[in-house]
Protein backbone atom coordinates (compact mmCIF):
# COMPACT_ATOMS: atom_id res chain seq x y z
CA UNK A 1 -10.95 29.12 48.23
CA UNK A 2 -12.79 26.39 50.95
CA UNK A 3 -10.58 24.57 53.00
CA UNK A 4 -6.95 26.45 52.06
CA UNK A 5 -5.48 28.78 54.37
CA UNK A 6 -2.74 31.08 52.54
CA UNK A 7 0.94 30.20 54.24
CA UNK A 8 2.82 32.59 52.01
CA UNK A 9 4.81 29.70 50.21
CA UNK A 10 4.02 27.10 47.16
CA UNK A 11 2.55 23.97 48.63
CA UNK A 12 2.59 21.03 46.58
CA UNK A 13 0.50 17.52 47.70
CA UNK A 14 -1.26 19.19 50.41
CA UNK A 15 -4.41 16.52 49.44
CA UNK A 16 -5.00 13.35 50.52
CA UNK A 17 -6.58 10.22 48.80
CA UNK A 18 -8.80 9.78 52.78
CA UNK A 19 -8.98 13.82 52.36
CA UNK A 20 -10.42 13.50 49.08
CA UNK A 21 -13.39 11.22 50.28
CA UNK A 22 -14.05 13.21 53.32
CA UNK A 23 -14.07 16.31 52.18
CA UNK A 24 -17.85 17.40 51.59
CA UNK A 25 -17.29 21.45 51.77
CA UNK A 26 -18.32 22.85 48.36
CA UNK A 27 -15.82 25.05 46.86
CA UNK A 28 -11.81 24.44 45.49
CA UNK A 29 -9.40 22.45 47.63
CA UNK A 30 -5.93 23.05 46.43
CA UNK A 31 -3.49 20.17 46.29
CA UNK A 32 -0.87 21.92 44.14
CA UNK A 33 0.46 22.48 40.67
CA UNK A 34 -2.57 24.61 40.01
CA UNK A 35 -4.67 21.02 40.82
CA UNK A 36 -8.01 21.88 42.38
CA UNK A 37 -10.63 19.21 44.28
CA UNK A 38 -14.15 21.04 43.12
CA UNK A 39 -16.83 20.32 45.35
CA UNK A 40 -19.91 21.03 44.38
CA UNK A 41 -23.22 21.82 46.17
CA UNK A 42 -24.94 18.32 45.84
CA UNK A 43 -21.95 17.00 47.04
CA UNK A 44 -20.62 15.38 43.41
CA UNK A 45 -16.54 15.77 42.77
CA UNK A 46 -14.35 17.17 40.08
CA UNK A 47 -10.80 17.59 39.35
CA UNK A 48 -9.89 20.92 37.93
CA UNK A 49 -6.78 22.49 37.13
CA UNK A 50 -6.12 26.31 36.98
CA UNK A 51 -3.31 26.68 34.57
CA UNK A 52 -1.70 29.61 32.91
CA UNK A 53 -1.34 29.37 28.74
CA UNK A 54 0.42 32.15 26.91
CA UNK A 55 -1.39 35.03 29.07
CA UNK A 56 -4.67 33.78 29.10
CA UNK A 57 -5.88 31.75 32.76
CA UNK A 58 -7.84 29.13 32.03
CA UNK A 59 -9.80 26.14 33.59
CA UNK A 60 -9.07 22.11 32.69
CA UNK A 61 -11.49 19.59 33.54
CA UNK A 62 -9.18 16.63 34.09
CA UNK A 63 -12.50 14.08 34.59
CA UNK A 64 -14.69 13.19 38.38
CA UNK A 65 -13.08 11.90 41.33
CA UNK A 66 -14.53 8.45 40.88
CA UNK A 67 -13.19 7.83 37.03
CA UNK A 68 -9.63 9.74 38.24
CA UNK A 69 -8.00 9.31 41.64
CA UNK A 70 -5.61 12.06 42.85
CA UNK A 71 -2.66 10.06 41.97
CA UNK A 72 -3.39 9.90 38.25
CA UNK A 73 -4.90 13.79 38.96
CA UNK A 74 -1.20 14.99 39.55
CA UNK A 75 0.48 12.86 37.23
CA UNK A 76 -2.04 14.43 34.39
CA UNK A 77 -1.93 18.22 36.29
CA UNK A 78 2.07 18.16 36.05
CA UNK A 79 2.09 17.00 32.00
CA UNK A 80 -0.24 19.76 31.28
CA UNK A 81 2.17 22.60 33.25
CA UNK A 82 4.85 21.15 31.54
CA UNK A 83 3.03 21.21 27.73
CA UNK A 84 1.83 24.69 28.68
CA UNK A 85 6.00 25.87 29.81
CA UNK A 86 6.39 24.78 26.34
CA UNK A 87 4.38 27.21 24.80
CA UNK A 88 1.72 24.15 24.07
CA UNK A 89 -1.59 24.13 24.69
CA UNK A 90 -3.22 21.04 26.60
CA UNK A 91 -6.80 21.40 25.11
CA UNK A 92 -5.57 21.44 21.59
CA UNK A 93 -3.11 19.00 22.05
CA UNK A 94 -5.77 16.97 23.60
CA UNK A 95 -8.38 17.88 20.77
CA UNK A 96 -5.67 16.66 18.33
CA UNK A 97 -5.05 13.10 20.20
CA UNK A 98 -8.56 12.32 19.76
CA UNK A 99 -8.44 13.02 16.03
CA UNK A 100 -6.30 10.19 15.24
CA UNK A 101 -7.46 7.48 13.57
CA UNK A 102 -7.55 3.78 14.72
CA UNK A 103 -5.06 1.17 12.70
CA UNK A 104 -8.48 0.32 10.85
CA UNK A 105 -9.54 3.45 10.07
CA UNK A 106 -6.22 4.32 9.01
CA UNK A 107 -6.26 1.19 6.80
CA UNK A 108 -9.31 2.23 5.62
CA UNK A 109 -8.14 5.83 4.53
CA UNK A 110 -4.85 5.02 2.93
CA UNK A 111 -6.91 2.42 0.94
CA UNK A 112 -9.20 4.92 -0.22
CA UNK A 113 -6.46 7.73 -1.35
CA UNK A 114 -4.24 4.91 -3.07
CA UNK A 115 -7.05 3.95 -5.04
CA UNK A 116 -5.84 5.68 -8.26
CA UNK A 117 -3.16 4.01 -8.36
CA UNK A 118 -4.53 -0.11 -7.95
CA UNK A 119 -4.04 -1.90 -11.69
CA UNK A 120 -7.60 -2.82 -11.32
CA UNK A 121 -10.08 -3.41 -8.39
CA UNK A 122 -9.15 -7.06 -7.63
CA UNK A 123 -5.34 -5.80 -6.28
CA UNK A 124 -6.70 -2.93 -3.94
CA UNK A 125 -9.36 -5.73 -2.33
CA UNK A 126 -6.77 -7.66 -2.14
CA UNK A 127 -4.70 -5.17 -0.23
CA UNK A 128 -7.58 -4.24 2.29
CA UNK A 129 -8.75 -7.97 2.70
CA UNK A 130 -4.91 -9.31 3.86
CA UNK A 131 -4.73 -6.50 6.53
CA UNK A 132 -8.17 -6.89 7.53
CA UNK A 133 -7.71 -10.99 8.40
CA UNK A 134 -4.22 -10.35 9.64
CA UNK A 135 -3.24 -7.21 11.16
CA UNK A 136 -7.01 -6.49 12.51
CA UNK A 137 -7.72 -8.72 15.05
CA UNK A 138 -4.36 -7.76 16.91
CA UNK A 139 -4.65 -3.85 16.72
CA UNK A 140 -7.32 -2.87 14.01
CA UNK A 141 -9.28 -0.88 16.95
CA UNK A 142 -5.74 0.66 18.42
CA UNK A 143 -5.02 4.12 17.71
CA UNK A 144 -2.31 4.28 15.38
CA UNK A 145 -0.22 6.77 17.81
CA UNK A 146 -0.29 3.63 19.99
CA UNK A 147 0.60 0.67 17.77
CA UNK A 148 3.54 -0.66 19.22
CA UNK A 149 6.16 -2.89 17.85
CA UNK A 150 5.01 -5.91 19.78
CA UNK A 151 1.63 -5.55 18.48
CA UNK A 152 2.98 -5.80 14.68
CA UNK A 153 5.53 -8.73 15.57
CA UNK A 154 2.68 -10.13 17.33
CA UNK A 155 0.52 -10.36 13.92
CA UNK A 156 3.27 -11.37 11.34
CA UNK A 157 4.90 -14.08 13.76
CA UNK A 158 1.62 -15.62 13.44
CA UNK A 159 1.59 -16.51 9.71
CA UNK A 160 5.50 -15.66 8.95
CA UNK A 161 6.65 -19.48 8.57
CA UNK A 162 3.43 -20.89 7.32
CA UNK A 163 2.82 -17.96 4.61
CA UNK A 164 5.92 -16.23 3.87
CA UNK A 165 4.66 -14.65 1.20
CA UNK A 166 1.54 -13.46 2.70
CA UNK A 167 3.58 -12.33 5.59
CA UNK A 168 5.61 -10.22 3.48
CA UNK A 169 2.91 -8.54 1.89
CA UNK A 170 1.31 -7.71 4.91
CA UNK A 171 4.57 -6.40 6.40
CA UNK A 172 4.97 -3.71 3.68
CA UNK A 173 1.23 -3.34 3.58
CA UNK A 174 1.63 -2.21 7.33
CA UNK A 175 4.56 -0.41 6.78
CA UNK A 176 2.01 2.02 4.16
CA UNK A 177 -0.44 2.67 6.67
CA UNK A 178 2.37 3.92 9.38
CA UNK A 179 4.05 6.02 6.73
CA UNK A 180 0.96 7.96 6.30
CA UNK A 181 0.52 8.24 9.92
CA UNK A 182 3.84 9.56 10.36
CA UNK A 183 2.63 12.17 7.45
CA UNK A 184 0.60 13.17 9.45
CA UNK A 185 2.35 13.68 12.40
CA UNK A 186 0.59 11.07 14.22
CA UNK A 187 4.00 8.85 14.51
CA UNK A 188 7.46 9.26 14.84
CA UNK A 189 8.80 5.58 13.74
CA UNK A 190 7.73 2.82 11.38
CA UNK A 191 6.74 -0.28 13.64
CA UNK A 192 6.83 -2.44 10.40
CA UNK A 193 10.33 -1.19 9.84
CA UNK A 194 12.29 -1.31 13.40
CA UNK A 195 10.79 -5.04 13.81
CA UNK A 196 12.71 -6.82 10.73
CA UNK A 197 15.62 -7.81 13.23
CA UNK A 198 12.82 -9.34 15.05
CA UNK A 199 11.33 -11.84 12.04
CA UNK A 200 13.93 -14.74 11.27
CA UNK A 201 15.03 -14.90 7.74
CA UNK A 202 12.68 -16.65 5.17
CA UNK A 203 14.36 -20.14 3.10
CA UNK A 204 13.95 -18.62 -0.13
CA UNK A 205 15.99 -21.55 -1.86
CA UNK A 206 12.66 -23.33 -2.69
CA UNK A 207 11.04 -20.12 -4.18
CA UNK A 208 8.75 -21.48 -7.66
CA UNK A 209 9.09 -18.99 -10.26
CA UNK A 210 6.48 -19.22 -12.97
CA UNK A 211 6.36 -21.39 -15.47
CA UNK A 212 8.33 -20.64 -18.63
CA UNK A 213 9.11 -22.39 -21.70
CA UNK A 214 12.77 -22.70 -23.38
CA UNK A 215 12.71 -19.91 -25.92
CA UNK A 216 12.96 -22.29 -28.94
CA UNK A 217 9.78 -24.09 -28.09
CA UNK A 218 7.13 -20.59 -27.86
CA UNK A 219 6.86 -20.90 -31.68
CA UNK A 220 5.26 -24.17 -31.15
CA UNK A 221 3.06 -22.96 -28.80
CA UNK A 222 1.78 -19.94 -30.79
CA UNK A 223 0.74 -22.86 -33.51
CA UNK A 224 -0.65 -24.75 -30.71
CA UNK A 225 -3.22 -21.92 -29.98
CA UNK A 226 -3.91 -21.07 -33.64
CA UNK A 227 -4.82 -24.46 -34.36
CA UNK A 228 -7.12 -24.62 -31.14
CA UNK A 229 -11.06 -24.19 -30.53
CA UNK A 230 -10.44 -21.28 -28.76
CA UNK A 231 -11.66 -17.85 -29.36
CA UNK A 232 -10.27 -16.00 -31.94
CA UNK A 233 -9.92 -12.83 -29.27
CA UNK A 234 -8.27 -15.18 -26.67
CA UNK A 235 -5.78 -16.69 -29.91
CA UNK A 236 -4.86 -13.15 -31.04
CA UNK A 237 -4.58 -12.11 -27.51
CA UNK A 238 -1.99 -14.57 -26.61
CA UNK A 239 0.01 -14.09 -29.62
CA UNK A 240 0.00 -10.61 -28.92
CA UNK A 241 0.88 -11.13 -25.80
CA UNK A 242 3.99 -13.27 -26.39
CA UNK A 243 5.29 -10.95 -29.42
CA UNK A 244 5.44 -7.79 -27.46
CA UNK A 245 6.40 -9.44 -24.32
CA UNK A 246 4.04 -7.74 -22.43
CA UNK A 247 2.29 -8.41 -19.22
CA UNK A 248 -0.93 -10.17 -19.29
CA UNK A 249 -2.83 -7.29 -17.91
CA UNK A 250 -1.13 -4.91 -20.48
CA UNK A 251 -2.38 -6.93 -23.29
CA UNK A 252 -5.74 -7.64 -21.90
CA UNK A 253 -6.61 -4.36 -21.07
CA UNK A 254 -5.88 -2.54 -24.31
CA UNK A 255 -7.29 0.07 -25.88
CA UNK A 256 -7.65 1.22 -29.54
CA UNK A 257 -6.53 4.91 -28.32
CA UNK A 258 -3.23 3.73 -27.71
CA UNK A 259 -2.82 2.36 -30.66
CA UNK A 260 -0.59 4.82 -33.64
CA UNK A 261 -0.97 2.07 -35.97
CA UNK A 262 0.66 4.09 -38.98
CA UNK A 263 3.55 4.67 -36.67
CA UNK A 264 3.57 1.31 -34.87
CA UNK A 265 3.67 1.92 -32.01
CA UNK A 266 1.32 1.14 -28.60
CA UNK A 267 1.30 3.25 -25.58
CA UNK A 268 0.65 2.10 -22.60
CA UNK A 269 0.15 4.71 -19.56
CA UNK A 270 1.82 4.85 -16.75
CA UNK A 271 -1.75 4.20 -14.71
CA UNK A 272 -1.74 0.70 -16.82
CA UNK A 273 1.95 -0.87 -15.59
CA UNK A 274 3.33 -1.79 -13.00
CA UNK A 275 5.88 0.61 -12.39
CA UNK A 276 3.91 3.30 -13.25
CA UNK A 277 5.55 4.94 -16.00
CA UNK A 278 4.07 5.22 -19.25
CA UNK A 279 5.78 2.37 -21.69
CA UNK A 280 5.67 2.84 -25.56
CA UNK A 281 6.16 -0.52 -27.51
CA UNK A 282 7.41 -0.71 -30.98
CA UNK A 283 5.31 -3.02 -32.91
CA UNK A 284 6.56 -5.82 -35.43
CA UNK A 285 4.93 -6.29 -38.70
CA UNK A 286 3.08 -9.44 -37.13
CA UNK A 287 1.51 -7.40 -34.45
CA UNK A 288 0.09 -4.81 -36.84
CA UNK A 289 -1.47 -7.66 -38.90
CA UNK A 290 -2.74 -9.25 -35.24
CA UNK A 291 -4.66 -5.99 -34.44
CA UNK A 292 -6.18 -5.44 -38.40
CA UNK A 293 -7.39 -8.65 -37.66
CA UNK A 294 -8.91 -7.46 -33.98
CA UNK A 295 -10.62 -4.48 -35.90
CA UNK A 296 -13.41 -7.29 -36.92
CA UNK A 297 -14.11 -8.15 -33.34
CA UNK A 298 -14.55 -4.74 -32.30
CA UNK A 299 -17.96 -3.64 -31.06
CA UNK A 300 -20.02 -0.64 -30.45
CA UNK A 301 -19.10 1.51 -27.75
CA UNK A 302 -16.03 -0.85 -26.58
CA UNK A 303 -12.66 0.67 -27.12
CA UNK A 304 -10.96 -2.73 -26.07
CA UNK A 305 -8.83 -4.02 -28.18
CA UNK A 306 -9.59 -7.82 -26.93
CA UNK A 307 -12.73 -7.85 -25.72
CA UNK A 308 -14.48 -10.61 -23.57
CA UNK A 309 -17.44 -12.53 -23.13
CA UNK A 310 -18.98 -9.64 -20.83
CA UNK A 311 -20.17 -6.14 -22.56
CA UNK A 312 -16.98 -3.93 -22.13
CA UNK A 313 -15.16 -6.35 -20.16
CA UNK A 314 -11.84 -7.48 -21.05
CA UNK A 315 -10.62 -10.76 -21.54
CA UNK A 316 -10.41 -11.92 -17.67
CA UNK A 317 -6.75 -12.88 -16.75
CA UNK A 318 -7.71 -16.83 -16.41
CA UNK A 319 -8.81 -16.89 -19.65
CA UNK A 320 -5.04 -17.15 -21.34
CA UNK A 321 -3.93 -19.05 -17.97
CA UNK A 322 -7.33 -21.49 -18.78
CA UNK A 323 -6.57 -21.93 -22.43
CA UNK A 324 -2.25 -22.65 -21.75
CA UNK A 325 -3.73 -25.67 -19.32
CA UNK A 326 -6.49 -27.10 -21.58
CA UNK A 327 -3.64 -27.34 -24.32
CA UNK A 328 -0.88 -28.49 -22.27
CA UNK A 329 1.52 -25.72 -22.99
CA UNK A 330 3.46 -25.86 -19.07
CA UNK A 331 4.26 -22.51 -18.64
CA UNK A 332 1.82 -19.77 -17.73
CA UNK A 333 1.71 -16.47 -19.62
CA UNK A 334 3.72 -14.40 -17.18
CA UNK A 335 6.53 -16.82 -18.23
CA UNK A 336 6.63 -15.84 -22.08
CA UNK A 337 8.56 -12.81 -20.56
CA UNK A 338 11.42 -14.93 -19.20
CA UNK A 339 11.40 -16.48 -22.75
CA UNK A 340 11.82 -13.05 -24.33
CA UNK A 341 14.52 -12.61 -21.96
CA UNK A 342 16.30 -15.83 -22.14
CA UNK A 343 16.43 -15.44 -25.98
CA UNK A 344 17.78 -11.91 -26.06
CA UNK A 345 20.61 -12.78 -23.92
CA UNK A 346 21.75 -16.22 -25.37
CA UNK A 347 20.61 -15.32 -29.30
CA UNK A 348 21.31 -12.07 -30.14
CA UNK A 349 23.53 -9.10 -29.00
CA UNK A 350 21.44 -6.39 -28.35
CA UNK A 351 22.52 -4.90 -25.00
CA UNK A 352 20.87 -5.51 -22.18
CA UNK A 353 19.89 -2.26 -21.14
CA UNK A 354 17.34 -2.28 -24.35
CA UNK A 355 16.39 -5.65 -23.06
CA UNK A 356 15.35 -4.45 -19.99
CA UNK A 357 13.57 -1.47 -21.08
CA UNK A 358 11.70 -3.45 -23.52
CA UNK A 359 10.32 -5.73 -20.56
CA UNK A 360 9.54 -2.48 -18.54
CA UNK A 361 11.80 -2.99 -16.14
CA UNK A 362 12.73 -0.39 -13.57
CA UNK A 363 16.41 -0.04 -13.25
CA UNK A 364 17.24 -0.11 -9.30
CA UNK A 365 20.91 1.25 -9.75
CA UNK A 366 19.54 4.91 -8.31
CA UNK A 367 22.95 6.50 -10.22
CA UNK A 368 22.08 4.32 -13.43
CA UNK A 369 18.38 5.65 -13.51
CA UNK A 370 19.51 8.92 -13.02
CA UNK A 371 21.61 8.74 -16.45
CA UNK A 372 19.06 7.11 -18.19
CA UNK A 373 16.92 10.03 -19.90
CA UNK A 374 16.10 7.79 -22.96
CA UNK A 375 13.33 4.63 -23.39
CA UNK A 376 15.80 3.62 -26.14
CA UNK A 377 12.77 3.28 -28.51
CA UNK A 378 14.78 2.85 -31.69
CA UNK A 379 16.87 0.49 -30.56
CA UNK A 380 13.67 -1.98 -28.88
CA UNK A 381 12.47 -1.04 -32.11
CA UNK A 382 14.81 -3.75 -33.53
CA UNK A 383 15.15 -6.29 -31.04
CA UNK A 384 11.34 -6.73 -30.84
CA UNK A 385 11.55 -7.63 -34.63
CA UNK A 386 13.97 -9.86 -34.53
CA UNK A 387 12.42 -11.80 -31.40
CA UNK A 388 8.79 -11.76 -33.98
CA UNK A 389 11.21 -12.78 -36.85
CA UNK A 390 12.35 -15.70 -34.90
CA UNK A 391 8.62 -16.72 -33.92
CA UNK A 392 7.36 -16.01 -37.27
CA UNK A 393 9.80 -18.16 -39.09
């Protein structure tokens, strides 16, 4: 090798960064740890280093003497000896590092793979289009490996106090994307998660739940809408709605296949709720007569149950929201739920567990849930026709 003279022992640092500019002698000049100047014949510069992996030599181009001086040289020639000691190999490893993904392409990925599981187009734009206006423009081009816990704080402090609720969304939004980069071995921590200490505690005193209406005023209401211009989809739809205590996307959304109308009962599947678990709903003699009277509005080719203005579109979900406002009903339909629930705990006995399954609720007691092997159908079967007795009076 040029411009090394064998002394018998291991020299490490023999180069110089004024040695490096001088030297002009093509060939390999040694500097240690297997890191080798390569000069070449038209005089142009390389850093290579000779390393040993398993029991193969081999040869790694660690980038020209002008892009890499010998100080980052060594620093890179010593991480590789000690990858390669540990039965890794530096190429790979390197080959692997420039497979990950940026934050945004990450983003981009998880939103693609969850999309099976959005309740309907709107909510998975909704989750790309948050992280794109507020967790982008700090570290949507980083690599995900190097996302760092500043970089997150540094995006939610900026809307944390002035949209809380945005904030929080884009926190656990976040949090997704890290959890499938620590799937795939890309990460080792959650930056979303070790930062919470960080974020001061939101006033949720002033928190506005939705508008509901005291359970002894929802009959007037349904006779509000049946006496109203409105549709009759959108006035069978809301009654529906109210009776089964449903969701307003559940009601909108149905089908005539999950309808057992001789059994009464509607099932809704687990892709159609919120908690993702399929939800059967007994059905009160009221509801049956709601959907024989839906049979007349059902069209060709259109399996909705409630179908609106558009050609196999359903009702959209301002349409109920529209109609509540136009006839001064203050509550929206979201609230009819609390109704249901207010009523079942003050009027009747039924226990609350049925309650609670008949609003679809998930029970967060992990022991509880673990117990509970039945939807208590039977018994829901009851309470539901006693809340569309006391609404049908």
């Amino acid at each position: 090798m040029s411009g090394i003279k064998p002394t018998g022992k291991h020299l490490e640092k023999r180069l110089s960064a004024q040695a490096v500019r001088a030297l002009n002698v093509p060939g390999l000049h040694g500097d240690g740890n297997g890191l080798y100047l390569k000069v070449r014949a038209n005089g142009a510069k390389q850093w290579i280093q000779r390393i040993v992996i398993g029991d193969e030599r081999r040869d790694l181009g660690l980038g020209s003497v002008t892009l890499v001086s010998l100080a980052d040289a060594r620093e890179k020639a010593l991480e590789n000896r000690k990858l390669a000691r540990a039965g890794v190999d530096p190429l790979a490893a390197k080959k692997r590092s420039m497979e990950v993904l940026t934050f945004k392409a990450a983003t981009e990925k998880v939103h693609e793979l969850s999309k099976p599981t959005w309740r309907n187009d709107k909510h998975g734009d909704q989750w790309l289009n948050t992280l794109t206006t507020y967790a982008f423009p700090f570290f949507g081009s980083k690599r995900i490996d190097t996302v760092t816990g500043a970089d997150v704080l540094a995006a939610l402090s900026a809307i944390w106090s002035s949209h809380p609720e945005t904030a929080r969304r884009v926190k656990q939004r976040i949090g997704t994307v890290f959890k499938w980069a620590m799937a795939n071995g890309w990460r080792a921590d959650n930056p979303a998660e070790t930062i919470s200490k960080a974020l001061p505690k939101h006033d949720r005193s002033n928190v506005k739940h939705r508008q509901a209406l005291p359970y002894d005023a929802v009959e007037a209401a349904i006779a509000t809408v049946r006496g109203s211009e409105a549709g009759t989809g959108t006035k069978l739809a809301f009654e529906f709605l109210v009776l089964t205590a449903t969701r307003s996307g559940e009601t909108r959304e149905a089908v005539w296949s999950e309808f057992d109308l001789d059994k009464a009962v509607w099932t809704i599947p687990a892709a159609r709720m919120k908690a993702k678990r399929l939800h059967r709903v007994p059905l009160p003699p009221r509801c049956i007569a709601i959907l024989e009277e839906a049979q007349t509005l059902r069209r060709a080719d259109d399996d909705l149950v409630f179908p609106g203005t558009k050609d196999k579109k359903p009702l959209s979900d301002m349409t109920l929201s529209k109609l509540m406002k136009e006839l001064s009903i203050p509550a929206v339909p979201h609230g009819f739920r609390s109704s249901f629930r207010d009523w079942a705990g003050e009027q009747t006995n039924h226990p609350r567990e049925v309650v609670e399954f008949a609003l679809a609720h998930v029970i967060k007691d992990k022991a509880e849930a673990a117990y509970a092997r039945s939807d208590l159908f039977d018994k829901r079967r009851g309470l539901m026709k006693d809340w569309c007795s006391y609404l049908c009076s």
